[in-house]
Protein backbone atom coordinates (compact mmCIF):
# COMPACT_ATOMS: atom_id res chain seq x y z
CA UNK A 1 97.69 64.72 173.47
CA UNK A 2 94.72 65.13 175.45
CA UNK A 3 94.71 67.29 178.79
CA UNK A 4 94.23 66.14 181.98
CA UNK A 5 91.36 66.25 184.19
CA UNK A 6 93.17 68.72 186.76
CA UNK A 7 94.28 70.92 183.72
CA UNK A 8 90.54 71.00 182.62
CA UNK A 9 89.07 72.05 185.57
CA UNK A 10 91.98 74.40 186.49
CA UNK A 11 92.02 75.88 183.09
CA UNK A 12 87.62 76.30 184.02
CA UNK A 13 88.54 77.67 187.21
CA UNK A 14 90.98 80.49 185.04
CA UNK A 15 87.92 80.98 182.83
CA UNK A 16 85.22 81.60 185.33
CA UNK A 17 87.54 84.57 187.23
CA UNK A 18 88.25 86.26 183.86
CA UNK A 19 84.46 86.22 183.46
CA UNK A 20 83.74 87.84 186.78
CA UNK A 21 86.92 90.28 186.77
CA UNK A 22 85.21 91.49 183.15
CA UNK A 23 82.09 92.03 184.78
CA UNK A 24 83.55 93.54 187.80
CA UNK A 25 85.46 96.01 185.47
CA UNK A 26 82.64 96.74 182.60
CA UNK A 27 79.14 96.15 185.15
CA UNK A 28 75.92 96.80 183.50
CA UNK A 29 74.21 100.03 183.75
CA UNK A 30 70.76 100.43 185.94
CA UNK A 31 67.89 100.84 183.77
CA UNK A 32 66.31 104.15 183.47
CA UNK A 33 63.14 104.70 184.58
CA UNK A 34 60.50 105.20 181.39
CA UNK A 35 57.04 106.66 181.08
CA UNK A 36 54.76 106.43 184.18
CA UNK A 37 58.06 105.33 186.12
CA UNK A 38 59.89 108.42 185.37
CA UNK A 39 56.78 110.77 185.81
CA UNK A 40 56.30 109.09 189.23
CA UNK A 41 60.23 109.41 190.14
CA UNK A 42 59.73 113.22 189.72
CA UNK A 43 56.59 114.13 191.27
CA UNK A 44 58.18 111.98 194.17
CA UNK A 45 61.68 114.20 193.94
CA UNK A 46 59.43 117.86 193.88
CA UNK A 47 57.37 116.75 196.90
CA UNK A 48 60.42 115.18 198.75
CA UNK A 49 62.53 118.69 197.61
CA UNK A 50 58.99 120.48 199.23
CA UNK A 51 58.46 118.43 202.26
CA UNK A 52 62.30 118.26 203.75
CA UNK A 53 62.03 122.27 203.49
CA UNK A 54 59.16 122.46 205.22
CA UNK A 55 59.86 120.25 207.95
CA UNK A 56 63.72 121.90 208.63
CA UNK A 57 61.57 125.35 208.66
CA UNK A 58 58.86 124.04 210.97
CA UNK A 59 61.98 122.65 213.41
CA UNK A 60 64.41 125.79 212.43
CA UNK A 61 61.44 128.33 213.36
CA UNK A 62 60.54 126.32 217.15
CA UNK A 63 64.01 126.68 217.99
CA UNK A 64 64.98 130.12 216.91
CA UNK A 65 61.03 131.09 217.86
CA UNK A 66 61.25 132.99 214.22
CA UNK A 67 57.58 131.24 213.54
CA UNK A 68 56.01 131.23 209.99
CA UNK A 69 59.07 132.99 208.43
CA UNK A 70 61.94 130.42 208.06
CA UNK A 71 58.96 127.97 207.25
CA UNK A 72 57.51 129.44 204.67
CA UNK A 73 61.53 130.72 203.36
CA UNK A 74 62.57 126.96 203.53
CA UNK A 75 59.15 125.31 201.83
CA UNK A 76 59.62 127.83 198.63
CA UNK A 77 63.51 126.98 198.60
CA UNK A 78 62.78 123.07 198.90
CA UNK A 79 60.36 123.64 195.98
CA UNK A 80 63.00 125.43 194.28
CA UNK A 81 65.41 122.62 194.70
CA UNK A 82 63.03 120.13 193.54
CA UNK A 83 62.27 122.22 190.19
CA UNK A 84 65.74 122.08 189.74
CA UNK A 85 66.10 118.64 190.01
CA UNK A 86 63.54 117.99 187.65
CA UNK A 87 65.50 120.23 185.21
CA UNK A 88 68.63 118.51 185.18
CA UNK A 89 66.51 114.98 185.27
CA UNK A 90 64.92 116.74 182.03
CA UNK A 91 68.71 117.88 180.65
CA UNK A 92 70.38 114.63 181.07
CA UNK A 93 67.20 112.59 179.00
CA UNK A 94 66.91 115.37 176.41
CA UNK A 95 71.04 114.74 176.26
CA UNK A 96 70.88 111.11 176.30
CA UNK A 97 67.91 111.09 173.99
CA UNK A 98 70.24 113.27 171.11
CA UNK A 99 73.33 111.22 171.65
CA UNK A 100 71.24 108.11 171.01
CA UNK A 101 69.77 110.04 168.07
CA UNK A 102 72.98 110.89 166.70
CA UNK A 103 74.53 106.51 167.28
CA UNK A 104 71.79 104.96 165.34
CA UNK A 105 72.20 108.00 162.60
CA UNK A 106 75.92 106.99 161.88
C-alpha cells in the first residue's frame, strides 16, 4: 500500500524540522583564523589593548587634571592586556594544536 500524497509531504515536512532542530542543537563551529589571518587578528588585539588605554588615560587625566600620569599608567596597562591576550590566543592554538596531534595519533 502506497502512501498518500498528504502523508508524503507531511512525513517531508517531519523530516525537514528534525534537520533544522539537529543543526540548531549540534551548529558548526566558526573557522579559526590561519596564517596571515591570525597574525593580523593579533597585531589588531595588542594595538586595540594599547589604544583603548591610552585614550581612557588621555580622558581620565583631563578630568582629574592628573596630566601625563594616568596616561602613560593606562597605555602600559592596555599593552599589558593586549600581551596577555595574545598569550592565551597562543595557549588555546598550542592546546588545540596537541589535542589534534594526539586524535589523528589514535
Amino acid at each position: 500500500m502506497l502512501p498518500e500524497k498528504n502523508e508524503i509531504s507531511s512525513l517531508e515536512r517531519l523530516d525537514s524540522e528534525i534537520n533544522r532542530m539537529k543543526a540548531r542543537l549540534n551548529p558548526v563551529p566558526p573557522k579559526k583564523p590561519e596564517g596571515i589571518a591570525a597574525a593580523m587578528q593579533m597585531g589588531a588585539e595588542l594595538l586595540a589593548g594599547a589604544f583603548v588605554g591610552g585614550i581612557s588615560g588621555f580622558y581620565m587625566d583631563s578630568w582629574l587634571g592628573t596630566s601625563p600620569f594616568l596616561f602613560i599608567l593606562s597605555f602600559f596597562l592596555g599593552c599589558a592586556g593586549g600581551f596577555l591576550t595574545l598569550m592565551r590566543e597562543m595557549d588555546k592554538k598550542e592546546i588545540n594544536e596537541m589535542n589534534e596531534t594526539k586524535d589523528t595519533a589514535l
